[in-house]
C-alpha atoms as a PDB file:
ATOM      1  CA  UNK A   1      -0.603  71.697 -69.739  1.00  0.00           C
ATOM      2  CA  UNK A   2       0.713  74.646 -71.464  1.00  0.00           C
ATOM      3  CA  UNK A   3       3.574  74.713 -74.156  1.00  0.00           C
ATOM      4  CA  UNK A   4       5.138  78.072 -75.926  1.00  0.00           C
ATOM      5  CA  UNK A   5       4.626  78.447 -79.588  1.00  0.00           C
ATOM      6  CA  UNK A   6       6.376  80.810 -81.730  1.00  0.00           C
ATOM      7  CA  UNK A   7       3.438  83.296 -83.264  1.00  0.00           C
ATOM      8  CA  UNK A   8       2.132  82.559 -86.313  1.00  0.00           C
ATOM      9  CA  UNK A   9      -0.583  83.430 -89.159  1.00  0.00           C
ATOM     10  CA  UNK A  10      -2.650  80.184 -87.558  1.00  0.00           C
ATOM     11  CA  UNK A  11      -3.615  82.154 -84.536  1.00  0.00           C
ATOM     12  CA  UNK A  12      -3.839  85.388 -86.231  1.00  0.00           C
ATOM     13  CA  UNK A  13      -7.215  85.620 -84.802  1.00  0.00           C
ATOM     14  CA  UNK A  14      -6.676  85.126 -81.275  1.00  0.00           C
ATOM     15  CA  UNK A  15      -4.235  86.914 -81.512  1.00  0.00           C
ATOM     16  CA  UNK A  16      -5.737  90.069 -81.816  1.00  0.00           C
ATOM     17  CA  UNK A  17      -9.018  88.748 -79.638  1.00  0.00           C
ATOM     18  CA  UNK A  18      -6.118  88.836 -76.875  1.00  0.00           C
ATOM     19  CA  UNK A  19      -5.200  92.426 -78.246  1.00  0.00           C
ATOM     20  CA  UNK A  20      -8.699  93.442 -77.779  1.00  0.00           C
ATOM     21  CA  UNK A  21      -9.368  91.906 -74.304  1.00  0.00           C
ATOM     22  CA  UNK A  22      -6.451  94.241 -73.161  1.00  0.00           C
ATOM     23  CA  UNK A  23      -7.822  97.213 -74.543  1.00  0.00           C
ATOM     24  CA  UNK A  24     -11.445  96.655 -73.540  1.00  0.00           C
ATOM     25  CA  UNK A  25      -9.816  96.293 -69.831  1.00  0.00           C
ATOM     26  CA  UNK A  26      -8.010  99.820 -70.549  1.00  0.00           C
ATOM     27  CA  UNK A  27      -7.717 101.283 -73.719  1.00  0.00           C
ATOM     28  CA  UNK A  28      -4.388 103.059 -72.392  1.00  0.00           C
ATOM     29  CA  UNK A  29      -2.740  99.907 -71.493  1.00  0.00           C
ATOM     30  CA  UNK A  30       0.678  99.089 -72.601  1.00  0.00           C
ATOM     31  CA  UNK A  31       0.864  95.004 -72.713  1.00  0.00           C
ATOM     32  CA  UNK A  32       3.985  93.971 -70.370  1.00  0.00           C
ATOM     33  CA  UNK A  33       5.441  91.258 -72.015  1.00  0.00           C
ATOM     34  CA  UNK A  34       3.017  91.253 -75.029  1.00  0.00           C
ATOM     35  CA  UNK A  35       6.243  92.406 -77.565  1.00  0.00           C
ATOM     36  CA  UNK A  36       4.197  95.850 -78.111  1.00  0.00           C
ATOM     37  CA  UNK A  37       1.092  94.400 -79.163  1.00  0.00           C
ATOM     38  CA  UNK A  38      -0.897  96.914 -78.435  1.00  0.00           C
ATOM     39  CA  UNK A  39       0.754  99.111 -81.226  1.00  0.00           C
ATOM     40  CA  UNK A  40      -0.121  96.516 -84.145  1.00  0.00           C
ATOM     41  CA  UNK A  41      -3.598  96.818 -85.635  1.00  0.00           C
ATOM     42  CA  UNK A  42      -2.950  93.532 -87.390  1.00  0.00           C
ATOM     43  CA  UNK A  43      -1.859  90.216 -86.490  1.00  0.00           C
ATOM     44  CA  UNK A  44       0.685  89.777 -89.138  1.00  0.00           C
ATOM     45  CA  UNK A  45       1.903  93.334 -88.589  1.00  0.00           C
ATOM     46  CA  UNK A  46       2.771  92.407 -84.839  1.00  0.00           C
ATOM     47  CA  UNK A  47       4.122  88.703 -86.359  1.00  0.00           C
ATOM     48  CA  UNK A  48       6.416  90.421 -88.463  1.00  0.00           C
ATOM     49  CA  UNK A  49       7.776  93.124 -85.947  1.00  0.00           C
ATOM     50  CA  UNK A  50       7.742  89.743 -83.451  1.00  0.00           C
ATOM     51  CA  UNK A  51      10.380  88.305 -86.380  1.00  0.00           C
ATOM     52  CA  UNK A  52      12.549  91.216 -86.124  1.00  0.00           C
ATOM     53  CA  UNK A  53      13.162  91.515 -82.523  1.00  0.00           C
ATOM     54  CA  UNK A  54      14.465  87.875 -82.918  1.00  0.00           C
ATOM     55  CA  UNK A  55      18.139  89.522 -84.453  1.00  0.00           C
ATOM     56  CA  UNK A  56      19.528  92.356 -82.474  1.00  0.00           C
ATOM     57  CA  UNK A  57      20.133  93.116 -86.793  1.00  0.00           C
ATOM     58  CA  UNK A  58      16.602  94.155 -87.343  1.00  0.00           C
ATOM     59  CA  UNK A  59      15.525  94.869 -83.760  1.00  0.00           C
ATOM     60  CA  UNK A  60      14.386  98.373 -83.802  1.00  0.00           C
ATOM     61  CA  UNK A  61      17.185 100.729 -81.670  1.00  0.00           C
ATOM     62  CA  UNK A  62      14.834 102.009 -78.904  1.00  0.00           C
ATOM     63  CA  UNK A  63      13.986  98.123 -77.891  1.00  0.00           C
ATOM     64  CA  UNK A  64      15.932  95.015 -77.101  1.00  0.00           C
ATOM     65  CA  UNK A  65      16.412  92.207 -78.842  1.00  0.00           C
ATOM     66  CA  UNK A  66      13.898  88.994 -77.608  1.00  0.00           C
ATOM     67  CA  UNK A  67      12.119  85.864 -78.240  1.00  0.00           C
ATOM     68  CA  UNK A  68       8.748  86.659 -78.113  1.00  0.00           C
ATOM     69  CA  UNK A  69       6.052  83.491 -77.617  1.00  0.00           C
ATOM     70  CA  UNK A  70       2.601  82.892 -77.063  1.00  0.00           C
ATOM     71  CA  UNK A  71       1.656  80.610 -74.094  1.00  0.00           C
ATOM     72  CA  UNK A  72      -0.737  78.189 -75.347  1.00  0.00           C
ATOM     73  CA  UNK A  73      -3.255  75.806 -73.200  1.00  0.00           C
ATOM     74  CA  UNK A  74      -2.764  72.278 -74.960  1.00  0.00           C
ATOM     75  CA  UNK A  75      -5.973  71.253 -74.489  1.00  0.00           C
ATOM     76  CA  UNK A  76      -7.684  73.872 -76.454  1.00  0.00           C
ATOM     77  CA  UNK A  77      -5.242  75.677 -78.224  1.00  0.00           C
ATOM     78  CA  UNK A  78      -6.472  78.829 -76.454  1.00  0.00           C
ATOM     79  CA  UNK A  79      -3.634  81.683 -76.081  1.00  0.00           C
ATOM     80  CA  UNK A  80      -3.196  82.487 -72.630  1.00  0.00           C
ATOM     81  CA  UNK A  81      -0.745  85.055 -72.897  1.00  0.00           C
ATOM     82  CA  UNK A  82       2.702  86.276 -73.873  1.00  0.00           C
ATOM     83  CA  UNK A  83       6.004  85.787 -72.783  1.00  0.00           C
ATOM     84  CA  UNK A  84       8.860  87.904 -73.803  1.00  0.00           C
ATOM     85  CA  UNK A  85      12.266  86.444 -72.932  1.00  0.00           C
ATOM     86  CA  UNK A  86      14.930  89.690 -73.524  1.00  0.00           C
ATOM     87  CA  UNK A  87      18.295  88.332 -74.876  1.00  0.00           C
ATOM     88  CA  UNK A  88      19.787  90.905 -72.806  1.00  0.00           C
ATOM     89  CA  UNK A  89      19.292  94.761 -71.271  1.00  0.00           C
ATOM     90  CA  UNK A  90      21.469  97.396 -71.268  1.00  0.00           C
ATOM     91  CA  UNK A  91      22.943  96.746 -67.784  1.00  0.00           C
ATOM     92  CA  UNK A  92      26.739  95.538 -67.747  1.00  0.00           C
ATOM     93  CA  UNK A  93      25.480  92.536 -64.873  1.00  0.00           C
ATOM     94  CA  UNK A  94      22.029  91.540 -66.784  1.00  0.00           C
ATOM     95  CA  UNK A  95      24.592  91.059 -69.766  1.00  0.00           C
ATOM     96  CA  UNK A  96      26.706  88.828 -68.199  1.00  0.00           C
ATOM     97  CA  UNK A  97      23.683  86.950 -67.271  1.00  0.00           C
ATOM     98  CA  UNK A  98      21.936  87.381 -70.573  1.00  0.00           C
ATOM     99  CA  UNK A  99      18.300  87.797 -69.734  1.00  0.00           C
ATOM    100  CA  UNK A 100      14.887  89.223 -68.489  1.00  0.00           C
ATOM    101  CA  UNK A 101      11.674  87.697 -68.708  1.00  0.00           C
ATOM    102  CA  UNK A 102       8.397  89.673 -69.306  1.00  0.00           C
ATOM    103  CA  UNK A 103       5.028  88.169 -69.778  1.00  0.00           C
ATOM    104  CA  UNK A 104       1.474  89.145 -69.402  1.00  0.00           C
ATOM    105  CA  UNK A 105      -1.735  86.435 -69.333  1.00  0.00           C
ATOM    106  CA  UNK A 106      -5.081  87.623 -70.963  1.00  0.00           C
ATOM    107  CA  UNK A 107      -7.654  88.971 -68.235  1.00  0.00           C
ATOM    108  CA  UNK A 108      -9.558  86.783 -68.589  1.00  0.00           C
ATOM    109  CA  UNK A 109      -7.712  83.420 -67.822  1.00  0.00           C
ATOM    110  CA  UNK A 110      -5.754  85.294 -64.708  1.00  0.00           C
ATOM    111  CA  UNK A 111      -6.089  83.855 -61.106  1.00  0.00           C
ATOM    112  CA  UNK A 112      -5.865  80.301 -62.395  1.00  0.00           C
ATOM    113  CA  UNK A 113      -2.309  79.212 -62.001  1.00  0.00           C
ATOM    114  CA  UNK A 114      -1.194  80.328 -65.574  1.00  0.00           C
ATOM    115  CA  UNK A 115       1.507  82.828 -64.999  1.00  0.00           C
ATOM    116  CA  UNK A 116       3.239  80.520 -63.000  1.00  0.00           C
ATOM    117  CA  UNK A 117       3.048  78.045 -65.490  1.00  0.00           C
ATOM    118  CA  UNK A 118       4.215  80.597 -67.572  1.00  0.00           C
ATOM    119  CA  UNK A 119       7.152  81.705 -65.742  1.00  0.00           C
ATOM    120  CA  UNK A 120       8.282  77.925 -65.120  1.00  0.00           C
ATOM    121  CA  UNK A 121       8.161  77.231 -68.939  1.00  0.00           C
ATOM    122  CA  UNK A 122      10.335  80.694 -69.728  1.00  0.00           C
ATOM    123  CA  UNK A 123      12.714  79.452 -67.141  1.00  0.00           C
ATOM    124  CA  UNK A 124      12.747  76.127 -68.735  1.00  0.00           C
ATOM    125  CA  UNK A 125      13.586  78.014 -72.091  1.00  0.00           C
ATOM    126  CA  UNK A 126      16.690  79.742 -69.780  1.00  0.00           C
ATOM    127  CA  UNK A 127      18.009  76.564 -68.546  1.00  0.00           C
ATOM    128  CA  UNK A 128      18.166  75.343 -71.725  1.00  0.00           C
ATOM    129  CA  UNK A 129      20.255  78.310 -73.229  1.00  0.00           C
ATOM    130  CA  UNK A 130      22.676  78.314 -69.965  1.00  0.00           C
ATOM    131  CA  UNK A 131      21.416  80.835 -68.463  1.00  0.00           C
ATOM    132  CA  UNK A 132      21.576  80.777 -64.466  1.00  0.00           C
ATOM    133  CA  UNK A 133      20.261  84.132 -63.121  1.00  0.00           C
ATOM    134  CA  UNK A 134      17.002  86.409 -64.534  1.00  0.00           C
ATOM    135  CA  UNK A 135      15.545  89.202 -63.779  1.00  0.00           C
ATOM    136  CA  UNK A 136      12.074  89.894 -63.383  1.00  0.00           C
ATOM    137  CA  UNK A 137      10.186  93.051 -62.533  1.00  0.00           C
ATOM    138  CA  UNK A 138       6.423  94.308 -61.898  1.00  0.00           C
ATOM    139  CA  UNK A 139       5.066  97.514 -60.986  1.00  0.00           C
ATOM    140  CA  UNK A 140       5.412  98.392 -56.943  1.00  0.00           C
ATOM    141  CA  UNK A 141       1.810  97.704 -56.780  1.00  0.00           C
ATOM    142  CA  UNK A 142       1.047  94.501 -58.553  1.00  0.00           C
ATOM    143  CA  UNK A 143       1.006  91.984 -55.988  1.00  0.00           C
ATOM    144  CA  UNK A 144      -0.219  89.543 -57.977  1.00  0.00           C
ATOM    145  CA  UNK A 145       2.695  89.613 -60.562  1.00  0.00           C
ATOM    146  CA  UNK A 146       4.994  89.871 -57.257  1.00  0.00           C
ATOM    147  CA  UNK A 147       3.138  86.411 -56.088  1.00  0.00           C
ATOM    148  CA  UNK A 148       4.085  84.748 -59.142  1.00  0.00           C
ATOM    149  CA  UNK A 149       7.596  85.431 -59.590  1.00  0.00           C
ATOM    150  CA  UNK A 150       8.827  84.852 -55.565  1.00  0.00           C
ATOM    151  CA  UNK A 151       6.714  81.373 -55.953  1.00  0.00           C
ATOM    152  CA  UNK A 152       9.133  80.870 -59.232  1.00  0.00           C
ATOM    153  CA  UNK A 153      12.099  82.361 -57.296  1.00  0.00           C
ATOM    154  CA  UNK A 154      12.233  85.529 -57.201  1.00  0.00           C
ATOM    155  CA  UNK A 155      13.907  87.051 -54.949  1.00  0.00           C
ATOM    156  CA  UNK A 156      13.955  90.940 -53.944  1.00  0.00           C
ATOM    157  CA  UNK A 157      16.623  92.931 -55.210  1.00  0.00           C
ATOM    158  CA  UNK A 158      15.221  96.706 -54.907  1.00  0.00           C
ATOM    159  CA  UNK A 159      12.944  98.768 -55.852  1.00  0.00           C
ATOM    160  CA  UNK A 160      13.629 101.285 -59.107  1.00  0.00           C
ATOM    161  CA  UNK A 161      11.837 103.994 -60.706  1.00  0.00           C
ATOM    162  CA  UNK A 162      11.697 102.948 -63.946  1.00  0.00           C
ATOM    163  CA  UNK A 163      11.250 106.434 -66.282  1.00  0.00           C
ATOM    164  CA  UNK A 164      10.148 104.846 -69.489  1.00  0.00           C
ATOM    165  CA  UNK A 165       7.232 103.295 -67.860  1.00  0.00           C
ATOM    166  CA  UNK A 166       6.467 106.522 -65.726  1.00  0.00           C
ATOM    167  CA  UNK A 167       6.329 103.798 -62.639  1.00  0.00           C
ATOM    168  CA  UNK A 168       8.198 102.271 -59.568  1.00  0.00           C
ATOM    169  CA  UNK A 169       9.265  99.095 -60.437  1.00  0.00           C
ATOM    170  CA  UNK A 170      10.240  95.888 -57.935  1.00  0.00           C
ATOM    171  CA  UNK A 171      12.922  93.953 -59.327  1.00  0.00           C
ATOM    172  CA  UNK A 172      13.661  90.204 -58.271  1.00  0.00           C
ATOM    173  CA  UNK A 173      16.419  88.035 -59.533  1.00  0.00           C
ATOM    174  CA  UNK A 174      15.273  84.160 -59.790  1.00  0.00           C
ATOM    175  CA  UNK A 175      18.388  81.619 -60.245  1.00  0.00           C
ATOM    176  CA  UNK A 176      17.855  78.450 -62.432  1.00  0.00           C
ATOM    177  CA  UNK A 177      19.081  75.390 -61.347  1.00  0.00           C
END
């Protein structure tokens, strides 16, 4: 079972042991979904940056405004990732729908059902708020990611280059129930 906790000081450790497994995979990476993570060369650095991207107030200009949690594996307590769920983007129809999900699971737990659980949990999180329609997006490439979100929902919309990223980027559009 997995359950998404707001990040705190109590898993300040893992939380840069997740950090680190991301880097040690590529030292260049930047951590979809991980609320820029890899920036933050301390736990309660990222915590407190995590805190501000709550209120569009204190979100930093350049980024958008989110909910940022760490997927947790009950039966452990063992972060499995990050989920990022974007109050809104600067598109006039992902405003009227409010969101965009983002998440990234640790190498090391990947291939083992987790980003699905993942996704179904952020959708959950949606529901909840009233939101009906999200997008979702992965690199043109990354048919794993693509795996995930059409077995959540997703379904293709296009394909975008997306110039911040210096990438091609799928998009998919998942309606909740």
């Amino acid at each position: 079972m997995i359950k998404l906790a707001e990040p705190t000081a109590g898993y300040a450790k893992e939380i840069m042991e997740l950090r680190q497994e991301f880097l040690d995979e590529d030292p260049n990476v930047y951590i979809h979904g991980g609320g820029d993570l890899e920036r933050y060369r301390s736990a309660k650095e990222w915590i407190c940056h995590v805190e501000n991207m709550r209120r569009r107030e204190t979100c930093p200009e350049h980024l958008v405004d989110s909910d940022i949690y760490l997927a947790i594996r009950e039966e452990d307590d063992r972060i499995l990732g990050i989920v990022e769920l974007r109050h809104h983007i600067d598109h006039p129809v992902l405003r009227e729908w409010g969101g965009h999900i983002g998440y990234c699971i640790r190498p090391s737990e990947r291939r083992k059902g987790y980003a699905r659980a993942v996704l179904t949990k952020a959708l959950e999180i949606y529901k909840a708020r009233g939101i009906h329609e999200v997008l979702l997006t992965c690199g043109k490439d990354n048919l794993a990611s693509e795996r995930t979100i059409r077995g959540g929902g997703g379904v293709y919309e296009k394909t975008v280059w997306a110039e911040p990223l210096k990438m091609n980027m799928k998009r998919f559009w998942v309606r909740i129930p």
